[in-house]
N, C-alpha and C. Protein backbone atom coordinates (compact mmCIF):
# COMPACT_ATOMS: atom_id res chain seq x y z
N UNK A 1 30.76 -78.27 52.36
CA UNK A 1 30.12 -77.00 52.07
C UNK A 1 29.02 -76.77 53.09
N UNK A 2 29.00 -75.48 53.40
CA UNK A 2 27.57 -75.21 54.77
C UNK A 2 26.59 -74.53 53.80
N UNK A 3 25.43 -75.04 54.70
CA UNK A 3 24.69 -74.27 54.13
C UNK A 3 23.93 -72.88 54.04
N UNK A 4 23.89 -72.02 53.26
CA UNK A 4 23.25 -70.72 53.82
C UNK A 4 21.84 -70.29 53.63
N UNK A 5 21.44 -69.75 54.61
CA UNK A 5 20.12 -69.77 54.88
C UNK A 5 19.40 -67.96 54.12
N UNK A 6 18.54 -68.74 53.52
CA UNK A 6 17.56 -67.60 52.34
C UNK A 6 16.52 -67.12 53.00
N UNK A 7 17.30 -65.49 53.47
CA UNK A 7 15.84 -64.85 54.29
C UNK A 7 15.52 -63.38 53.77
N UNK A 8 16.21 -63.41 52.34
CA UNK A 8 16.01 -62.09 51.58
C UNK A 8 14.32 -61.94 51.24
N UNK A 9 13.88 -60.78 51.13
CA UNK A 9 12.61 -60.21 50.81
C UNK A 9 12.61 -59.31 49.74
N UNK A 10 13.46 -59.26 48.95
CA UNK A 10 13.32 -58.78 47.85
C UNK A 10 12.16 -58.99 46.99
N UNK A 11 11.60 -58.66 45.73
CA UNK A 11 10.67 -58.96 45.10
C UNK A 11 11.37 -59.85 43.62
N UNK A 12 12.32 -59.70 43.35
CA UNK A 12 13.38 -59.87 42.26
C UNK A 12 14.76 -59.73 42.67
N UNK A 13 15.30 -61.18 42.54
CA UNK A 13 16.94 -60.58 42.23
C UNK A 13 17.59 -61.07 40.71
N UNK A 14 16.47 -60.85 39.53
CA UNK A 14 17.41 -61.27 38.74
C UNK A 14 17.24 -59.49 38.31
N UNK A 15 18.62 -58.89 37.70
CA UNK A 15 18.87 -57.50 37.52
C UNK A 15 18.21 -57.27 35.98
N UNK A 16 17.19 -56.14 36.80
CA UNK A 16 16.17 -55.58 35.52
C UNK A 16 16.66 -54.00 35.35
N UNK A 17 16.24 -53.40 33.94
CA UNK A 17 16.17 -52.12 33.70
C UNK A 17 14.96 -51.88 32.97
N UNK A 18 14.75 -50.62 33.39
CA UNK A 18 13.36 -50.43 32.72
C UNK A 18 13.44 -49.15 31.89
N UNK A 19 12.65 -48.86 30.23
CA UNK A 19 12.46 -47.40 30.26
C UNK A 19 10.78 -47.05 30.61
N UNK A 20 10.63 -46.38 30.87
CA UNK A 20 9.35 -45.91 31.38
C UNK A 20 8.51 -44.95 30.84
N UNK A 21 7.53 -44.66 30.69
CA UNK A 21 6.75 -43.92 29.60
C UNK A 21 7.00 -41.99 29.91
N UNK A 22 7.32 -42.30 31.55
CA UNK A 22 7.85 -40.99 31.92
C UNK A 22 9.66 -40.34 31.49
N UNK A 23 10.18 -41.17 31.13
CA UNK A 23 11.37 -40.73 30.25
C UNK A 23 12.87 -41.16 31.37
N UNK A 24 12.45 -41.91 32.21
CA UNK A 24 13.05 -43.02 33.50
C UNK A 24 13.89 -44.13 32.97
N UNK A 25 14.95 -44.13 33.34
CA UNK A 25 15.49 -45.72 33.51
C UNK A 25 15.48 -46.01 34.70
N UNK A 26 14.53 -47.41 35.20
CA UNK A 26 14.09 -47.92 36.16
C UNK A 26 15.25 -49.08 36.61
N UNK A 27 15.56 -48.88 37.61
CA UNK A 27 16.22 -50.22 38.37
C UNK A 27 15.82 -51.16 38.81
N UNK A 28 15.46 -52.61 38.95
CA UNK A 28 14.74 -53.11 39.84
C UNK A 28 15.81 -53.30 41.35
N UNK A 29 15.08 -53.93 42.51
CA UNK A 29 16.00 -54.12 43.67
C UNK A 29 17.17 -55.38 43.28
N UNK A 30 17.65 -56.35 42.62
CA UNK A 30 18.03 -57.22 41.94
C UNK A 30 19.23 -56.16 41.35
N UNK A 31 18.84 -55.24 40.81
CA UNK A 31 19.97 -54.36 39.74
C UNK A 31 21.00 -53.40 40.94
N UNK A 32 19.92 -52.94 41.42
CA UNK A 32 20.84 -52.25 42.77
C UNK A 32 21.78 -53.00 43.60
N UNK A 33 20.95 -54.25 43.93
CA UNK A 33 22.00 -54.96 44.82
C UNK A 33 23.18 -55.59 43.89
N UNK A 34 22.79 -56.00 42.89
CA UNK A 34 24.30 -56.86 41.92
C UNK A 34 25.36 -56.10 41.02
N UNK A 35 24.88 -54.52 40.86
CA UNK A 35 25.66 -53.64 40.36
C UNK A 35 25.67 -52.31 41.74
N UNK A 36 25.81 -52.71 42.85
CA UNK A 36 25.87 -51.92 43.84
C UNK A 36 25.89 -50.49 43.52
N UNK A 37 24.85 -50.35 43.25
CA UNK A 37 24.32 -49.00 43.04
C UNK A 37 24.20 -48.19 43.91
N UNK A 38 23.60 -48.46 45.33
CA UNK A 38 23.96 -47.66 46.39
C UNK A 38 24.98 -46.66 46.48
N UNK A 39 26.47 -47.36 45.75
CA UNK A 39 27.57 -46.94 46.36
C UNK A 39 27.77 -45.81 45.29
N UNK A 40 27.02 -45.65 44.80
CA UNK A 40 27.30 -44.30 43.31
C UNK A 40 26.11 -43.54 43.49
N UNK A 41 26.39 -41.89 43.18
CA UNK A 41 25.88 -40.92 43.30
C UNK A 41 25.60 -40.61 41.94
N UNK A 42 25.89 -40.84 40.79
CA UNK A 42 25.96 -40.43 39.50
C UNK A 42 25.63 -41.85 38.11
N UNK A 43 25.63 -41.19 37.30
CA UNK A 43 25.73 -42.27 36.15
C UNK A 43 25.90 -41.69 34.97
N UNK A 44 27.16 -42.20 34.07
CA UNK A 44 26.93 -42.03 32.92
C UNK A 44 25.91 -42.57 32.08
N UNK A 45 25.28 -42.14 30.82
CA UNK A 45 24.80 -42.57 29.63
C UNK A 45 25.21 -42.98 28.26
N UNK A 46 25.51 -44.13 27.61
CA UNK A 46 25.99 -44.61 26.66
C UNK A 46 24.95 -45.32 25.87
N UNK A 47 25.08 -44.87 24.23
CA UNK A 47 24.39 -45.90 23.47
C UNK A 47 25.26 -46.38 22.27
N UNK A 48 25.02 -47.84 21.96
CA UNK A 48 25.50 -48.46 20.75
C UNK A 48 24.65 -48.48 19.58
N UNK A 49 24.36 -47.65 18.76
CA UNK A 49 23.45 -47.31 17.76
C UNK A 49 23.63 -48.85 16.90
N UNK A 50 24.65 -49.36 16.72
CA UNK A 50 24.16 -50.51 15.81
C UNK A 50 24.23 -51.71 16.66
N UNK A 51 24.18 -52.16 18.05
CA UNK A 51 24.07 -53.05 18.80
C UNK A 51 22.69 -52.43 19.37
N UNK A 52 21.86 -51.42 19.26
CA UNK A 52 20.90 -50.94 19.95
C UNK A 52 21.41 -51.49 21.22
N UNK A 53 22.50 -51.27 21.55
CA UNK A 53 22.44 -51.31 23.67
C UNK A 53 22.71 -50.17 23.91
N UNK A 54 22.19 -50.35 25.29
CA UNK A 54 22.33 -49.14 26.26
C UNK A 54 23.48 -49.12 27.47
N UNK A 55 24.22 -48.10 27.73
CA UNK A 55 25.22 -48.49 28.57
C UNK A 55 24.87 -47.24 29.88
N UNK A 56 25.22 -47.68 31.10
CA UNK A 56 25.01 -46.91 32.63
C UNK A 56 25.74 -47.49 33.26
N UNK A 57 26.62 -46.57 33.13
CA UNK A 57 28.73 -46.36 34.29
C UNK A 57 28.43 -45.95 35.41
N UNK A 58 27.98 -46.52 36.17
CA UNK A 58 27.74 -45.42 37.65
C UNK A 58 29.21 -45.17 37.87
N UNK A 59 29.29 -43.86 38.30
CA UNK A 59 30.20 -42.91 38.79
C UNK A 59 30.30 -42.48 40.11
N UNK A 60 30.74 -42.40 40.80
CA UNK A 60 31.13 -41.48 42.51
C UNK A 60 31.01 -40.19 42.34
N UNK A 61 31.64 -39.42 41.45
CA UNK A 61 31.16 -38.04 41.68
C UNK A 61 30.97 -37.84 40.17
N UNK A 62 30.27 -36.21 40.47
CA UNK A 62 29.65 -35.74 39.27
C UNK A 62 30.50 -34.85 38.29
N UNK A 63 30.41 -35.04 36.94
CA UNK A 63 30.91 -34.89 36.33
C UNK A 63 30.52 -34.64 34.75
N UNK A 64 30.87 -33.81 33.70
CA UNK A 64 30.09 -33.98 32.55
C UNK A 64 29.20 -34.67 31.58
N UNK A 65 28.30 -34.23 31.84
CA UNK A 65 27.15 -35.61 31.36
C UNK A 65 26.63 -36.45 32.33
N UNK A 66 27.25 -36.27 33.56
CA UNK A 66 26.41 -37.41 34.37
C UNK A 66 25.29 -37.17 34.83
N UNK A 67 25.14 -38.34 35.24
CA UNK A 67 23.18 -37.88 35.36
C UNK A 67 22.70 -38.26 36.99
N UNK A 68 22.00 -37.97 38.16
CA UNK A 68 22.04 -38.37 39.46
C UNK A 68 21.44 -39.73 39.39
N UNK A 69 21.85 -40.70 40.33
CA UNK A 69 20.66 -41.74 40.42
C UNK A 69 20.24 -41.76 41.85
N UNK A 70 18.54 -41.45 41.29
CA UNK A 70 17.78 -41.36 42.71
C UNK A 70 17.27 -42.73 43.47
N UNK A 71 17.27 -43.21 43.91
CA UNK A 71 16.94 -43.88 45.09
C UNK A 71 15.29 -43.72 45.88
N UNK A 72 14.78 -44.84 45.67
CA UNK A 72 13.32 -45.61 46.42
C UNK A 72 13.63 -46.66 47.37
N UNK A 73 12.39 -46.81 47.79
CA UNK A 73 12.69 -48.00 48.78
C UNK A 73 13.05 -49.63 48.11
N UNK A 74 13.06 -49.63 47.10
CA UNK A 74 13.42 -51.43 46.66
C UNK A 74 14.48 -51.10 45.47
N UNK A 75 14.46 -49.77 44.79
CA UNK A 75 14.81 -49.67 43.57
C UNK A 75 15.66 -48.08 43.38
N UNK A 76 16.13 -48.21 42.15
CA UNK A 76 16.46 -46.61 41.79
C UNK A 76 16.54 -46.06 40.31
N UNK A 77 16.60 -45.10 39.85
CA UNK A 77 15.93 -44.64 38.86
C UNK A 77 17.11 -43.16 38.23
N UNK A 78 16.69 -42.80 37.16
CA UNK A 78 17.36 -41.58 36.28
C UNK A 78 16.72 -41.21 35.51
N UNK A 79 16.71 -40.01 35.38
CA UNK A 79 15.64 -39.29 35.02
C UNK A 79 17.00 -39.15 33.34
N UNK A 80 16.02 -39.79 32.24
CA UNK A 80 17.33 -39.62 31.46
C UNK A 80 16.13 -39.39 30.00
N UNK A 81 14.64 -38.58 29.98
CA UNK A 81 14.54 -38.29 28.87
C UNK A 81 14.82 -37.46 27.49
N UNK A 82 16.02 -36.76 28.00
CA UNK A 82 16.82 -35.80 27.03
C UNK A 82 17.71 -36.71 26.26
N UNK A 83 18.18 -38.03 27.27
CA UNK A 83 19.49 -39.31 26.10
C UNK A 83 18.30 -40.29 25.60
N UNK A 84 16.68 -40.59 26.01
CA UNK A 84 16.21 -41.19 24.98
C UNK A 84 15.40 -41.06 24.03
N UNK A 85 15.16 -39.48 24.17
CA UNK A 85 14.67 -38.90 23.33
C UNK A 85 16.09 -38.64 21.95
N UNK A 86 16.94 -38.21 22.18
CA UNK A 86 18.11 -37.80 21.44
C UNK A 86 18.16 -38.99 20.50
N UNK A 87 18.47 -40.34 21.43
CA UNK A 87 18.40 -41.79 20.57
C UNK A 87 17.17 -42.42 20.01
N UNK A 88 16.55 -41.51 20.17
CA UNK A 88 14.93 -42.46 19.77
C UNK A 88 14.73 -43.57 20.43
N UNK A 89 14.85 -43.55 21.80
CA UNK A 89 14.66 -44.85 22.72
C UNK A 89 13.44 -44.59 23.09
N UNK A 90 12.62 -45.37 23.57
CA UNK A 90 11.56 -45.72 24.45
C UNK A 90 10.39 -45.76 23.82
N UNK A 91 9.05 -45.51 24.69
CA UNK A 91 7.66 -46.01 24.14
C UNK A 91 6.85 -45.25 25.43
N UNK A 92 5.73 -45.80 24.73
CA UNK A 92 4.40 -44.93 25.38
C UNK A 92 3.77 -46.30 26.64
N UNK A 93 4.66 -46.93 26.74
CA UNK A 93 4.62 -47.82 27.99
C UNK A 93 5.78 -48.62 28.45
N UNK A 94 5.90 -48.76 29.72
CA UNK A 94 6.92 -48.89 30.36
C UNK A 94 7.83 -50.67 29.76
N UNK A 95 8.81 -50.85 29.61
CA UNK A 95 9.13 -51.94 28.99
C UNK A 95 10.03 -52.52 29.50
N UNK A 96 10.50 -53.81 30.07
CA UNK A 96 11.45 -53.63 31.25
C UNK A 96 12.55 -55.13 30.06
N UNK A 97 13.91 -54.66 30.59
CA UNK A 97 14.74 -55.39 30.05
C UNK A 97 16.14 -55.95 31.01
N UNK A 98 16.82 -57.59 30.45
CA UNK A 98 17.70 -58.03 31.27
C UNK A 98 18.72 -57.30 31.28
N UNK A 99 19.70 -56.93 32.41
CA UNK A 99 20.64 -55.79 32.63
C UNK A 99 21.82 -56.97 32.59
N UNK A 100 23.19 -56.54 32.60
CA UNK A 100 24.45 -57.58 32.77
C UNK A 100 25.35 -56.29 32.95
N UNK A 101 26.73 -57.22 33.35
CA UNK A 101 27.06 -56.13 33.75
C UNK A 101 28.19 -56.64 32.47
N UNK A 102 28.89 -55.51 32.09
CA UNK A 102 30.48 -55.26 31.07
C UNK A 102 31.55 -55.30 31.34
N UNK A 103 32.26 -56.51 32.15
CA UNK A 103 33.47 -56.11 32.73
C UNK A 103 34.37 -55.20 32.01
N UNK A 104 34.77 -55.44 30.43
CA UNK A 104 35.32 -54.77 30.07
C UNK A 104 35.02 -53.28 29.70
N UNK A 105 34.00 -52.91 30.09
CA UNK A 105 33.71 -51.15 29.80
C UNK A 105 33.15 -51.23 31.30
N UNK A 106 33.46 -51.77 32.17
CA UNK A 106 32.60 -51.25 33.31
C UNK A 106 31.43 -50.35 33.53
N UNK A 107 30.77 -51.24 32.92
CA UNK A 107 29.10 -50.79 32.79
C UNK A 107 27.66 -51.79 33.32
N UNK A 108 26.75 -51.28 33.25
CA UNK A 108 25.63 -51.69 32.97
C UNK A 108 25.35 -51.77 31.74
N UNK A 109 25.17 -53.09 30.94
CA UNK A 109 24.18 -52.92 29.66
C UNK A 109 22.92 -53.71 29.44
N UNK A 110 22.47 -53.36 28.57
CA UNK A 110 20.85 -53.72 28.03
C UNK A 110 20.31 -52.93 26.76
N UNK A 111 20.27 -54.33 26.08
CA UNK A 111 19.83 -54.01 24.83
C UNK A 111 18.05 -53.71 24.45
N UNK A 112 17.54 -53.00 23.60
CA UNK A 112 17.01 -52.03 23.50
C UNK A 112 16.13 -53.10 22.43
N UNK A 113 14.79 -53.32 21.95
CA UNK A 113 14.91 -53.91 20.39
C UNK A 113 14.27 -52.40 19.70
């Protein structure tokens, strides 16, 4: 086995989501790079009311219900306070949670408490 050499500058690569007091689901750089987010212009929104999880399908193009995901320099974000207001998600400070990915629903999820 060779060995490979660690010259990433990331701040985090274990994959975070955040909701944010501004009505945001936050990406960290960790979430972008391991659910290649780059490569999607869109995202669906999904919730499991009795698993309290949250589900985000990034999508290629746009389409009913999808929502844009914008892009920062380490991270990226969705402006999604109309789906957590609807679900009664979030708080009056930002709260950040472990993301995984769903092979079988091809998603992003993260549960909510």
């Amino acid at each position: 086995m060779a060995f490979v050499k660690f010259a990433e500058t990331a701040r985090s690569y274990r994959p975070k989501v955040s909701i944010r007091a501004n009505g945001t689901l936050g990406f960290n750089s960790g979430a972008v790079a391991k659910f290649h987010l780059k490569d999607y212009k869109y995202a669906l929104l999904y919730f499991d009311q009795e698993r309290r999880t949250v589900g985000v399908k990034p999508v290629k193009t746009e389409e009913e219900g999808a929502h844009a995901i914008n892009r920062g320099k380490t991270g990226a974000w969705i402006a999604a306070r109309r789906f957590l207001d609807y679900f009664s998600i979030g708080s009056n400070a930002t709260k950040k949670f472990e993301a995984n990915w769903d092979e079988k629903e091809n998603m992003i999820v993260f549960q909510v408490s």
